[in-house]
PDB file of N, CA and C in Angstrom:
ATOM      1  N   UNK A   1     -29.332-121.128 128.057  1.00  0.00           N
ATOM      2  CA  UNK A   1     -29.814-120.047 127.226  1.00  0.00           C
ATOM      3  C   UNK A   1     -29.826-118.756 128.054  1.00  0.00           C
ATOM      4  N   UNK A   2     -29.158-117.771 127.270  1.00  0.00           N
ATOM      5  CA  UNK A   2     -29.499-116.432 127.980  1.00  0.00           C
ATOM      6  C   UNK A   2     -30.902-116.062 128.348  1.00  0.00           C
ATOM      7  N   UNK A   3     -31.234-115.207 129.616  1.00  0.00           N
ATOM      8  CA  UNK A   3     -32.338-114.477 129.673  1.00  0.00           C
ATOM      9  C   UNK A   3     -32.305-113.193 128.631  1.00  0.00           C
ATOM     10  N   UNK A   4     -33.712-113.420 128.151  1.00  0.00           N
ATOM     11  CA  UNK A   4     -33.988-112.634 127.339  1.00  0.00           C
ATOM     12  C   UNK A   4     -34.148-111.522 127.971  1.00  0.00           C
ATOM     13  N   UNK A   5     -33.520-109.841 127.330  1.00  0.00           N
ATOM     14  CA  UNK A   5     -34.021-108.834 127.577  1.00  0.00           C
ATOM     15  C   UNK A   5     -34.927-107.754 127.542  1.00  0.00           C
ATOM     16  N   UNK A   6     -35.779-107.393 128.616  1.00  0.00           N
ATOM     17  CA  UNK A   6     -36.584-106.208 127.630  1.00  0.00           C
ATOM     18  C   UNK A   6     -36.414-105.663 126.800  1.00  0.00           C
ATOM     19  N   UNK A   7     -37.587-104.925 126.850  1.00  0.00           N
ATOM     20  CA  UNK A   7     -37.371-103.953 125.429  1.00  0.00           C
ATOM     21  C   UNK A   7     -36.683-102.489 125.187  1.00  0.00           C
ATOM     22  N   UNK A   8     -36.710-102.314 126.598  1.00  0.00           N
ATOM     23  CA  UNK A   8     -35.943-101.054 127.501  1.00  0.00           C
ATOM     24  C   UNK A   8     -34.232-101.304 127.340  1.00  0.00           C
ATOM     25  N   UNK A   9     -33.835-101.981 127.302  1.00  0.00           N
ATOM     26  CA  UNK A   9     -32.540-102.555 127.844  1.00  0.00           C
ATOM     27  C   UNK A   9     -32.333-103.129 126.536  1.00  0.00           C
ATOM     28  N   UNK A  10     -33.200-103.688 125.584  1.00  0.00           N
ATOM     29  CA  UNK A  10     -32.740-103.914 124.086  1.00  0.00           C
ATOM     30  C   UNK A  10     -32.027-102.580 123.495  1.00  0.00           C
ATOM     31  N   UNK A  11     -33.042-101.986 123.504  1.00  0.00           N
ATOM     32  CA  UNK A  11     -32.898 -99.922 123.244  1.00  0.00           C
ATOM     33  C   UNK A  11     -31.466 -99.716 123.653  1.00  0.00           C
ATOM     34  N   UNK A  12     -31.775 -99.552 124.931  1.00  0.00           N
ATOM     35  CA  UNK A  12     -30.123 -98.742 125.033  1.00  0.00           C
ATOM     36  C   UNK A  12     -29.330 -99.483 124.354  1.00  0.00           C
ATOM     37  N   UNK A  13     -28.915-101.221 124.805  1.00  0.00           N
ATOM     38  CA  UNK A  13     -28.022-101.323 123.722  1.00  0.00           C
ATOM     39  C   UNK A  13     -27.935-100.741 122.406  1.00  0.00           C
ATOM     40  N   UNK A  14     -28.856-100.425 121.841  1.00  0.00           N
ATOM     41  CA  UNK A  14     -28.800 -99.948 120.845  1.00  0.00           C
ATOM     42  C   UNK A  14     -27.946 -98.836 120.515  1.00  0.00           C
ATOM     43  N   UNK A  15     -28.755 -98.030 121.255  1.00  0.00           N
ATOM     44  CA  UNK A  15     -28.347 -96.852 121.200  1.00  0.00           C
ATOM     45  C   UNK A  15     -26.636 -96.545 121.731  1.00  0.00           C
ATOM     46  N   UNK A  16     -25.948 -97.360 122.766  1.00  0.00           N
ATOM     47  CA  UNK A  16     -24.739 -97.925 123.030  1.00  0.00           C
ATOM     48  C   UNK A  16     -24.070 -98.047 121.788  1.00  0.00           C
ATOM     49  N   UNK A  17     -24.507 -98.801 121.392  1.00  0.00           N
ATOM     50  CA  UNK A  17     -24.089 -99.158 119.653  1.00  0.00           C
ATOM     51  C   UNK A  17     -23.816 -98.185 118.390  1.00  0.00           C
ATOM     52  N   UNK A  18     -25.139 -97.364 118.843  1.00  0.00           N
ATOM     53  CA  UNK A  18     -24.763 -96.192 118.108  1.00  0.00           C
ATOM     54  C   UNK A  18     -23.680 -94.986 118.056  1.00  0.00           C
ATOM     55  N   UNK A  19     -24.150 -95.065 119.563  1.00  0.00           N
ATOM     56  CA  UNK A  19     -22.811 -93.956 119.934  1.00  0.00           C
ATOM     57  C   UNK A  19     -21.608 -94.181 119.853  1.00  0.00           C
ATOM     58  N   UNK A  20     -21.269 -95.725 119.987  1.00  0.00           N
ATOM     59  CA  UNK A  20     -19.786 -95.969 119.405  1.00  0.00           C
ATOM     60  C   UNK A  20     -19.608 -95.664 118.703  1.00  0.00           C
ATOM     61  N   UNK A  21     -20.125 -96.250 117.190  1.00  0.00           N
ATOM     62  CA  UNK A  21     -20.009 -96.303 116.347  1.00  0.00           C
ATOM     63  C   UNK A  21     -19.794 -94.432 115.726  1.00  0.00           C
ATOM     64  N   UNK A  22     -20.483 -93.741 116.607  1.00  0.00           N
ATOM     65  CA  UNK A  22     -20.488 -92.330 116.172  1.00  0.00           C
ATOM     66  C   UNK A  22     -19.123 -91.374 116.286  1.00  0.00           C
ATOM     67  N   UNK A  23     -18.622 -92.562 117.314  1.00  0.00           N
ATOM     68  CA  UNK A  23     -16.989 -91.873 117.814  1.00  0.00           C
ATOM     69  C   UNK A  23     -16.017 -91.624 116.628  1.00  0.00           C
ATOM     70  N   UNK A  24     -16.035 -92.245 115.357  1.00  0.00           N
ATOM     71  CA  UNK A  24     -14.924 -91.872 114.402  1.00  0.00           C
ATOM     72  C   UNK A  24     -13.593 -92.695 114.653  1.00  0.00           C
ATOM     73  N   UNK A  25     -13.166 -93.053 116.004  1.00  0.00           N
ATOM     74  CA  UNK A  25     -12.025 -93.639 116.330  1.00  0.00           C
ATOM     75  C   UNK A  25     -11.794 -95.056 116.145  1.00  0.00           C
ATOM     76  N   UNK A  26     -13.278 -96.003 115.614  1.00  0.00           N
ATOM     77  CA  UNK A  26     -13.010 -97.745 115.611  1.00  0.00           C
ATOM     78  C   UNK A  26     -12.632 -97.710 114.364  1.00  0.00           C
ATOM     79  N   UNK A  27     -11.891 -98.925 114.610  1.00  0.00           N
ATOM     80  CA  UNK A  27     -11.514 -99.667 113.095  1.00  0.00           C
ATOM     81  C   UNK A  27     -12.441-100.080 112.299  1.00  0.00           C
ATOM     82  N   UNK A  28     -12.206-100.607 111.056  1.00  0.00           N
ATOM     83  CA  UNK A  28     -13.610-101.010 110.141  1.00  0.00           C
ATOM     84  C   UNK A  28     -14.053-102.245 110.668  1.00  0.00           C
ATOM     85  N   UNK A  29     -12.953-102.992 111.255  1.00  0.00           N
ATOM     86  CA  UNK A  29     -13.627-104.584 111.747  1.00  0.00           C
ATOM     87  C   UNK A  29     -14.511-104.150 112.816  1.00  0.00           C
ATOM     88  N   UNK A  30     -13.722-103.229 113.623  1.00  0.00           N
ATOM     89  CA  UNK A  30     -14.420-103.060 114.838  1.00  0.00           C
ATOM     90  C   UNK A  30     -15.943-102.126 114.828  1.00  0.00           C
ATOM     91  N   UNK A  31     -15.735-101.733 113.671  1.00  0.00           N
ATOM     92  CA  UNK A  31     -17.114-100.806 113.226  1.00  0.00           C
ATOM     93  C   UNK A  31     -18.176-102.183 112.762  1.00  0.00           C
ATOM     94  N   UNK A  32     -17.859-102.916 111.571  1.00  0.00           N
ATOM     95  CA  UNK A  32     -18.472-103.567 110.938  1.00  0.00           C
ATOM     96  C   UNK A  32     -19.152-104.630 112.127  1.00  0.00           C
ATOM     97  N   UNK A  33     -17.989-105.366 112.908  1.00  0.00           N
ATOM     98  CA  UNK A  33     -18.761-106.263 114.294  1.00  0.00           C
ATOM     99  C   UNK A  33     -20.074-105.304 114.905  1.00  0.00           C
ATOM    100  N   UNK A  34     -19.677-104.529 115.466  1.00  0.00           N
ATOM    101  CA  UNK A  34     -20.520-103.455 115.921  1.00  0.00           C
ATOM    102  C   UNK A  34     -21.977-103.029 115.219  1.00  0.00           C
ATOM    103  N   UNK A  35     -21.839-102.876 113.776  1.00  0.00           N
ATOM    104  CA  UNK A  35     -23.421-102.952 112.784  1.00  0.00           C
ATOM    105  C   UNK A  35     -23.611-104.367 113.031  1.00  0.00           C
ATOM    106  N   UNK A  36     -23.119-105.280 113.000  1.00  0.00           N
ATOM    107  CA  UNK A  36     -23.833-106.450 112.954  1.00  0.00           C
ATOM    108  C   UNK A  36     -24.173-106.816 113.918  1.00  0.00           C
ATOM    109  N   UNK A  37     -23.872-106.407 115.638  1.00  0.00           N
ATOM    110  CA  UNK A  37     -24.780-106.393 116.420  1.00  0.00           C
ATOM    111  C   UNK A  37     -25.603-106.020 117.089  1.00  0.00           C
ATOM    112  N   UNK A  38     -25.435-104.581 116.428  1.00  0.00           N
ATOM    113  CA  UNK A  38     -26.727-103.763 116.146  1.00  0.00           C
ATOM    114  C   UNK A  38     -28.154-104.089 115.016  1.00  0.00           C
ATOM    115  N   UNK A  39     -27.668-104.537 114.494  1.00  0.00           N
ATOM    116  CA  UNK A  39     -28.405-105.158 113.179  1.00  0.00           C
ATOM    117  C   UNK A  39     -29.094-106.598 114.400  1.00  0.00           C
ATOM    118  N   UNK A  40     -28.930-107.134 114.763  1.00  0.00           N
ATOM    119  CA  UNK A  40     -29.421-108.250 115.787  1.00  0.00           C
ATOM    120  C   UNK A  40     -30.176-107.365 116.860  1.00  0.00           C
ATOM    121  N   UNK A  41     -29.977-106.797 117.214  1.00  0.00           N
ATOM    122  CA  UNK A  41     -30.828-105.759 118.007  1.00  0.00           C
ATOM    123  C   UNK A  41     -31.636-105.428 117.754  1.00  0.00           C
ATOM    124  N   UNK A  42     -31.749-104.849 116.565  1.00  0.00           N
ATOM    125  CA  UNK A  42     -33.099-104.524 116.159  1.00  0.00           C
ATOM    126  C   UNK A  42     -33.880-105.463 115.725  1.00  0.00           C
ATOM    127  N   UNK A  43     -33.733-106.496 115.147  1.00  0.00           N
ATOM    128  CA  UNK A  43     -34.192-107.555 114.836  1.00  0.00           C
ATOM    129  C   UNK A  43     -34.649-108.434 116.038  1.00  0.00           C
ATOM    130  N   UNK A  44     -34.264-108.092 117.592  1.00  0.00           N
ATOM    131  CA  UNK A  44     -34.801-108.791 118.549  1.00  0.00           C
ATOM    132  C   UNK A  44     -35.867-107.390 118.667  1.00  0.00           C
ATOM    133  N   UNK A  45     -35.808-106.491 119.042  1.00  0.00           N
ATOM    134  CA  UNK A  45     -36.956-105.169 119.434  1.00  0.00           C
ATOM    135  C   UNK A  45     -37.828-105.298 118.585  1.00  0.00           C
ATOM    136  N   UNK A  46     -37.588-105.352 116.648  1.00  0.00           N
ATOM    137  CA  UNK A  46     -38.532-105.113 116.247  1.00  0.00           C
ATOM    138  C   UNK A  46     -39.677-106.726 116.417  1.00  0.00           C
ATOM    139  N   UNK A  47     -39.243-107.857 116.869  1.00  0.00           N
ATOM    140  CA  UNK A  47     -40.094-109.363 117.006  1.00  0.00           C
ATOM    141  C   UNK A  47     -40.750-109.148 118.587  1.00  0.00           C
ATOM    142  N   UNK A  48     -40.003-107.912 119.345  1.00  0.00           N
ATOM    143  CA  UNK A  48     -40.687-107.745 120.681  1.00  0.00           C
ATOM    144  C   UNK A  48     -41.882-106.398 120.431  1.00  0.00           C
ATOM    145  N   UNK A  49     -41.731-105.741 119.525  1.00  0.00           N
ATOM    146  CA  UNK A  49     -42.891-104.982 119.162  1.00  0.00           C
ATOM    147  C   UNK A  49     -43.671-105.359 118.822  1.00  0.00           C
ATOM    148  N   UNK A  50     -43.763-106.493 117.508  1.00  0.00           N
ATOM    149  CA  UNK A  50     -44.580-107.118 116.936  1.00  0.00           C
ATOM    150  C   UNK A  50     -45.653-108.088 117.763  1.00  0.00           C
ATOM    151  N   UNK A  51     -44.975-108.329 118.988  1.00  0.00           N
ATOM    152  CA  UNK A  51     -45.557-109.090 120.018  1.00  0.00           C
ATOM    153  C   UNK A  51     -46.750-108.675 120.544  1.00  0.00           C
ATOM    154  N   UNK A  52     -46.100-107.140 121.353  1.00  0.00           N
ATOM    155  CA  UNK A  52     -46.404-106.123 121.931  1.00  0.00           C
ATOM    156  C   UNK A  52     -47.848-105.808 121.402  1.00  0.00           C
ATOM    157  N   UNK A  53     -47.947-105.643 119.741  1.00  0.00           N
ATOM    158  CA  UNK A  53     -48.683-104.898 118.534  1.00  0.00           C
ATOM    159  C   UNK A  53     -49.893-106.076 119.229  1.00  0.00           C
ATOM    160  N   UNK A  54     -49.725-107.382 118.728  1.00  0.00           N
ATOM    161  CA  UNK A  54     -50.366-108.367 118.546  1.00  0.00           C
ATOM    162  C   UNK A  54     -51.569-108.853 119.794  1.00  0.00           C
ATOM    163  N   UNK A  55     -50.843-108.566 121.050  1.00  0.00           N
ATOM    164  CA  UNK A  55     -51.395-108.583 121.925  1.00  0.00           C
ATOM    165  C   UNK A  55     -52.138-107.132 121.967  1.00  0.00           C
ATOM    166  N   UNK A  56     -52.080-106.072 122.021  1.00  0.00           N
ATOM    167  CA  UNK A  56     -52.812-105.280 122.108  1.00  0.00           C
ATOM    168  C   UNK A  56     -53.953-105.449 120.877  1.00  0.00           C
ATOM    169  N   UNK A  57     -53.970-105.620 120.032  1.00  0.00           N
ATOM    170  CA  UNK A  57     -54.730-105.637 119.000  1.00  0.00           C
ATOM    171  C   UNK A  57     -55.743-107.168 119.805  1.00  0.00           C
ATOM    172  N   UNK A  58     -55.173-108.033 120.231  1.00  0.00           N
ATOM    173  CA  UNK A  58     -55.836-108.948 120.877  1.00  0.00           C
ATOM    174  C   UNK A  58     -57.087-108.040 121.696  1.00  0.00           C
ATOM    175  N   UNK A  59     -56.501-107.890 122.985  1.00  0.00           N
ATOM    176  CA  UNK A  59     -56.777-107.059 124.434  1.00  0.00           C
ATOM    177  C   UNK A  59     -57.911-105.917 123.460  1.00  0.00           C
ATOM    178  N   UNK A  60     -57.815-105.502 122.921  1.00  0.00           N
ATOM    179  CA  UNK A  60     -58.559-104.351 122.132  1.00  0.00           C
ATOM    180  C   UNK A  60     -59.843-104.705 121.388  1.00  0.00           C
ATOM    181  N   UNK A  61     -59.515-105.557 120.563  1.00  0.00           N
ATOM    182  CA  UNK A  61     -60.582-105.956 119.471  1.00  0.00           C
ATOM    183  C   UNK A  61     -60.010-105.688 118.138  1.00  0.00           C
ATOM    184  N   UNK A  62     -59.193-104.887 118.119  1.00  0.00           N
ATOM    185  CA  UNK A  62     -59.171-103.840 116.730  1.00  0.00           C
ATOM    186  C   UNK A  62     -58.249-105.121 115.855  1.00  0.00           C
ATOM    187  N   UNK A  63     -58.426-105.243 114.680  1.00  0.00           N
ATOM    188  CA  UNK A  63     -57.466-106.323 113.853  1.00  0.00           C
ATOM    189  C   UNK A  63     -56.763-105.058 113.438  1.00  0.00           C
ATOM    190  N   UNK A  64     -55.231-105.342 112.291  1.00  0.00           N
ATOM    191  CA  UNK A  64     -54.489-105.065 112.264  1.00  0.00           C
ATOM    192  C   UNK A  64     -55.062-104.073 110.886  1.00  0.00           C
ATOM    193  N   UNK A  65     -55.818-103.884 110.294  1.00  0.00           N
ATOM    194  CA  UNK A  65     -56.675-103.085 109.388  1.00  0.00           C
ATOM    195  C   UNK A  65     -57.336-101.980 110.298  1.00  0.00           C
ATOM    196  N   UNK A  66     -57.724-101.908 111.387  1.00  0.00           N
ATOM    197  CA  UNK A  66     -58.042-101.077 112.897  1.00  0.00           C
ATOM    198  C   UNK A  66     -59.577-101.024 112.507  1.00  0.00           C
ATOM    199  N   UNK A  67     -60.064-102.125 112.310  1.00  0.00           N
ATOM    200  CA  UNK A  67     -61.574-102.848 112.141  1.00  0.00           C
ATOM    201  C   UNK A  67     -62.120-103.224 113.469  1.00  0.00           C
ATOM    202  N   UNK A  68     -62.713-102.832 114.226  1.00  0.00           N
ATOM    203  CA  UNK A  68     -63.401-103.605 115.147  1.00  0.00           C
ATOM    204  C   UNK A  68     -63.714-105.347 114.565  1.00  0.00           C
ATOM    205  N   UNK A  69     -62.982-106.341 115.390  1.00  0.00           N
ATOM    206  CA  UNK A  69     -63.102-107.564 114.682  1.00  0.00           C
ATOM    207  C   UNK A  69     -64.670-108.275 115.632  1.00  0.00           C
ATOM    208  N   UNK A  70     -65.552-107.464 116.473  1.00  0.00           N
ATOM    209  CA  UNK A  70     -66.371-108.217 117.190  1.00  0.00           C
ATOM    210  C   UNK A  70     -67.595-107.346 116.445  1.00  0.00           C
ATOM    211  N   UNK A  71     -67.528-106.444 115.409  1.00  0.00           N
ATOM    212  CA  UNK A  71     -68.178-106.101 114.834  1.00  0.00           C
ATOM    213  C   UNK A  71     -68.063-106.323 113.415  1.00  0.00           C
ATOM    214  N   UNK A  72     -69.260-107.419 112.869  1.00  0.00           N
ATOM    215  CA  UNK A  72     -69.317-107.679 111.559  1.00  0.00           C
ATOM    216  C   UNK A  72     -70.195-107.475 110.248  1.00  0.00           C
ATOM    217  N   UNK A  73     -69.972-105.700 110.760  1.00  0.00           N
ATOM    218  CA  UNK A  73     -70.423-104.862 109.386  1.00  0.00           C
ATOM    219  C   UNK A  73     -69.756-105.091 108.122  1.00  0.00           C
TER     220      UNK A  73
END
């Protein structure tokens, strides 16, 4: 299994992705491959944010409503 990448290094690919794609010069296959692994990209960043979210909301107290959850007013 590959090592998984940060979230830093998810990004740029991204953004890699984008800028190709911004060139005007790929073909449609070569465009269309290209959204679809950009489309996987974000779909790994946005499950590493959600992580990110989850644990801080942990570490914090605050639930995802931004309720203090150790306070039960």
């Amino acid at each position: 299994m590959a090592k998984k990448q940060g979230f830093e290094a998810q990004m740029k690919k991204l953004e890699n992705i984008r800028d190709e794609l911004e060139t005007n010069e790929l073909s449609l296959d070569k465009a269309i491959t290209l959204y679809e692994e950009g489309v996987k990209v974000l779909r790994v960043c946005r499950e590493q944010l959600n992580t990110y979210e989850a644990r801080i909301e942990e570490l914090s107290g605050i639930d995802d409503q931004g309720k203090d959850d150790k306070n039960d007013d």
